[in-house]
N, C-alpha and C. Protein backbone atom coordinates (compact mmCIF):
# COMPACT_ATOMS: atom_id res chain seq x y z
N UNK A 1 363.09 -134.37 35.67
CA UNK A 1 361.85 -134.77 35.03
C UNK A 1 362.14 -135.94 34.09
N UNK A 2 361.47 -137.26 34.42
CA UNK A 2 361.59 -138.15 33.61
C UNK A 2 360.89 -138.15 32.32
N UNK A 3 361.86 -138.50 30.96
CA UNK A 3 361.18 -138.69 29.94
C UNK A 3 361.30 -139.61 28.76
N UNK A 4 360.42 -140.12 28.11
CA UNK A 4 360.57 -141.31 27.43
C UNK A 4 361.32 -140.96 25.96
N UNK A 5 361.60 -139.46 25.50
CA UNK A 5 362.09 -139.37 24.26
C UNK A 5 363.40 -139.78 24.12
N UNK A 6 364.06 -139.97 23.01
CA UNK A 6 365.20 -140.13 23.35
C UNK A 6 365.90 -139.42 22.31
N UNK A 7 367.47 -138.56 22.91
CA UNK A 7 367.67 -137.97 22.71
C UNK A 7 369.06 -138.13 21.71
N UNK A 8 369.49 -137.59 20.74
CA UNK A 8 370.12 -137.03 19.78
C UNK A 8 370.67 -136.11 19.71
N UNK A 9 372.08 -135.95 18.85
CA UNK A 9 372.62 -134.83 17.88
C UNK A 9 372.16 -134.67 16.56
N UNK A 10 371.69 -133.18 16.61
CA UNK A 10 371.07 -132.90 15.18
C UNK A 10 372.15 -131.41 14.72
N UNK A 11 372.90 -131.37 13.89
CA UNK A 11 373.44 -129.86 12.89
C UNK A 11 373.00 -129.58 11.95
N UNK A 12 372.46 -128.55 12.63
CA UNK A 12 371.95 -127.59 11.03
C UNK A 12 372.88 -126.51 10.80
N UNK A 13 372.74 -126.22 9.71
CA UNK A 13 373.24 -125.00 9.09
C UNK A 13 372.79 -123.97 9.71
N UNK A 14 373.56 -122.63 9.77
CA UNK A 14 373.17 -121.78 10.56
C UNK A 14 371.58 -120.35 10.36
N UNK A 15 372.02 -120.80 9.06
CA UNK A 15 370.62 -119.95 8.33
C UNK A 15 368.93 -121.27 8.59
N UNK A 16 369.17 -122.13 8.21
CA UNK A 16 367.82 -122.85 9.23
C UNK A 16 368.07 -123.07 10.36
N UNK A 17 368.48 -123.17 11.35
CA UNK A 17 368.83 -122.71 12.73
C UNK A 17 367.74 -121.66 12.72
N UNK A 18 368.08 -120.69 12.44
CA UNK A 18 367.79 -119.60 12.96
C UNK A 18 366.46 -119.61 12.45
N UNK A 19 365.97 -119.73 10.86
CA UNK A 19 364.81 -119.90 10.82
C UNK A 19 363.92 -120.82 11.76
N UNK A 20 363.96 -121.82 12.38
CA UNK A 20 363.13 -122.51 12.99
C UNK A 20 363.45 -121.72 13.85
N UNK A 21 364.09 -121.15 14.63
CA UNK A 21 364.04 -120.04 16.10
C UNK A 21 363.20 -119.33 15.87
N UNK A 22 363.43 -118.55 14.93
CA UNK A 22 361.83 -117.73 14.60
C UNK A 22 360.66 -118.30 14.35
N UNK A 23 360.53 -119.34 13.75
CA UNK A 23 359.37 -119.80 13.50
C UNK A 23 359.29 -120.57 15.40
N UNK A 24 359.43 -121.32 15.61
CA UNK A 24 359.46 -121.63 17.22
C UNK A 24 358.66 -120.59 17.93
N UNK A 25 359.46 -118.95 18.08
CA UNK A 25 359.05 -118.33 18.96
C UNK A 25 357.99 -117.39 18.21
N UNK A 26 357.47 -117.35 17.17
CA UNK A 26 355.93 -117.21 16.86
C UNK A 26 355.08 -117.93 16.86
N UNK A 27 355.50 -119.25 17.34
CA UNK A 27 354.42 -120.61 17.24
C UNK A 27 354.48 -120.78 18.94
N UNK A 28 355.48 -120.14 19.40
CA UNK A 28 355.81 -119.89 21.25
C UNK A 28 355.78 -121.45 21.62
N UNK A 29 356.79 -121.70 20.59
CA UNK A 29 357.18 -123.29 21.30
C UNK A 29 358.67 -123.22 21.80
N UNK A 30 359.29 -123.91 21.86
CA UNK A 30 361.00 -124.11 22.25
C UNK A 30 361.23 -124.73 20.66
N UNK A 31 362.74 -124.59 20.44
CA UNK A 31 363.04 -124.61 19.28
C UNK A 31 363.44 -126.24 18.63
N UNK A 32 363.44 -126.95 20.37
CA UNK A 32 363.05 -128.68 20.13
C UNK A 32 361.79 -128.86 19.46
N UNK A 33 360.57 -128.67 20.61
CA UNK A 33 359.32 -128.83 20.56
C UNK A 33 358.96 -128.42 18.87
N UNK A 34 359.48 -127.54 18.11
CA UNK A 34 359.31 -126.81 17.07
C UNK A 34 359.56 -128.05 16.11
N UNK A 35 360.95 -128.47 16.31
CA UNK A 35 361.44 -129.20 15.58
C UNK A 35 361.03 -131.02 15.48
N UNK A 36 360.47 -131.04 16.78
CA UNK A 36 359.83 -132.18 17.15
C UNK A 36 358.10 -131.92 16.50
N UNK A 37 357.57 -130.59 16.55
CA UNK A 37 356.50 -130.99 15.24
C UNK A 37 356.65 -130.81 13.81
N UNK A 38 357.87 -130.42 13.32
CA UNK A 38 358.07 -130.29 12.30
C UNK A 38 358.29 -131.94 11.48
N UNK A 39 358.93 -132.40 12.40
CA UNK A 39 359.08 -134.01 11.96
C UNK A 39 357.64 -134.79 12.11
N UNK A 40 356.94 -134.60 13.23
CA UNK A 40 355.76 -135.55 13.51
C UNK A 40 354.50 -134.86 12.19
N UNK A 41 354.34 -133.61 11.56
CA UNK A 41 353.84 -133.67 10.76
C UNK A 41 354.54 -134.16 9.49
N UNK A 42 355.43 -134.00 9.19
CA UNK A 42 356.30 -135.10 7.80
C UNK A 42 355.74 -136.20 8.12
N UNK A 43 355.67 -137.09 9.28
CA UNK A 43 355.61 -138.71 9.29
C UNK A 43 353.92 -138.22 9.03
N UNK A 44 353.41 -137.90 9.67
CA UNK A 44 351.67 -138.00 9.13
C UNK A 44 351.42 -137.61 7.73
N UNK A 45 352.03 -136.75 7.02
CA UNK A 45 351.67 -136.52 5.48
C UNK A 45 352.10 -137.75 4.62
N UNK A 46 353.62 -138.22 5.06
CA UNK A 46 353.97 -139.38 4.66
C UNK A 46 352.92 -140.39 4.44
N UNK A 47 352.80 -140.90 5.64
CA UNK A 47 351.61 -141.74 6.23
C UNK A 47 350.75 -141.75 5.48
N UNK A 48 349.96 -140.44 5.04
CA UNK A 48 348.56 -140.88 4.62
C UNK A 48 348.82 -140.39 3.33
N UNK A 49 350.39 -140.37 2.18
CA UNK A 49 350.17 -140.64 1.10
C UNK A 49 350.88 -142.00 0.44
N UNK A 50 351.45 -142.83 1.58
CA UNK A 50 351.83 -143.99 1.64
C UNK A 50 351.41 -144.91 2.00
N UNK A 51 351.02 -144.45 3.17
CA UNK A 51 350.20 -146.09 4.14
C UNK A 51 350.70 -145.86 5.78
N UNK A 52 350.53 -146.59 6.63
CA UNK A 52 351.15 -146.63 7.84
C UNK A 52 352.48 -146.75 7.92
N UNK A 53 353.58 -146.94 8.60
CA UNK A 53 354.64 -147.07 9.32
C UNK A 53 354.42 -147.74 10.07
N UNK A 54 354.79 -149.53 9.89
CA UNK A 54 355.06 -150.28 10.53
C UNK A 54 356.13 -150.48 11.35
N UNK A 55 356.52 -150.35 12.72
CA UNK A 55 357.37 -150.79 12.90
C UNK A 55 357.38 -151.84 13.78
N UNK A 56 358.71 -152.45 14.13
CA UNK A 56 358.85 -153.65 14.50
C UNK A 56 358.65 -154.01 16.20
N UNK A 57 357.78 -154.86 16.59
CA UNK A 57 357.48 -154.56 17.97
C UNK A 57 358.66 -155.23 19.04
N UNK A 58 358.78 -154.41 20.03
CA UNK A 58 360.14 -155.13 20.91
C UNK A 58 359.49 -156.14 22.01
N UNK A 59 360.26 -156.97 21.95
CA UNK A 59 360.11 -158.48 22.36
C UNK A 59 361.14 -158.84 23.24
């Protein structure tokens, strides 16, 4: 399955590890997907007590 994300090493500590596993599988996401909205809501709170996120367009 092709996909446009791109992918990374992330270490956590083993006690949030595990918390986002739980939180994941009561939200019945995968523990990426979990972690992938945990970041995309940070950038939107950011966002709208900062301003947009410009970034730089590829050329």
């Amino acid at each position: 399955m092709a996909t446009d994300k791109r992918q990374f090493t992330l270490r956590l500590n083993e006690d949030n590890f595990e918390k986002i596993r739980v939180i994941a599988e009561r939200s019945k996401r995968s523990i990426a997907m979990q972690i992938e909205y945990v970041i995309e809501e940070f950038i939107r709170r950011y966002e709208e007590e900062h301003g947009e996120i410009q970034l730089q367009s590829e050329e």
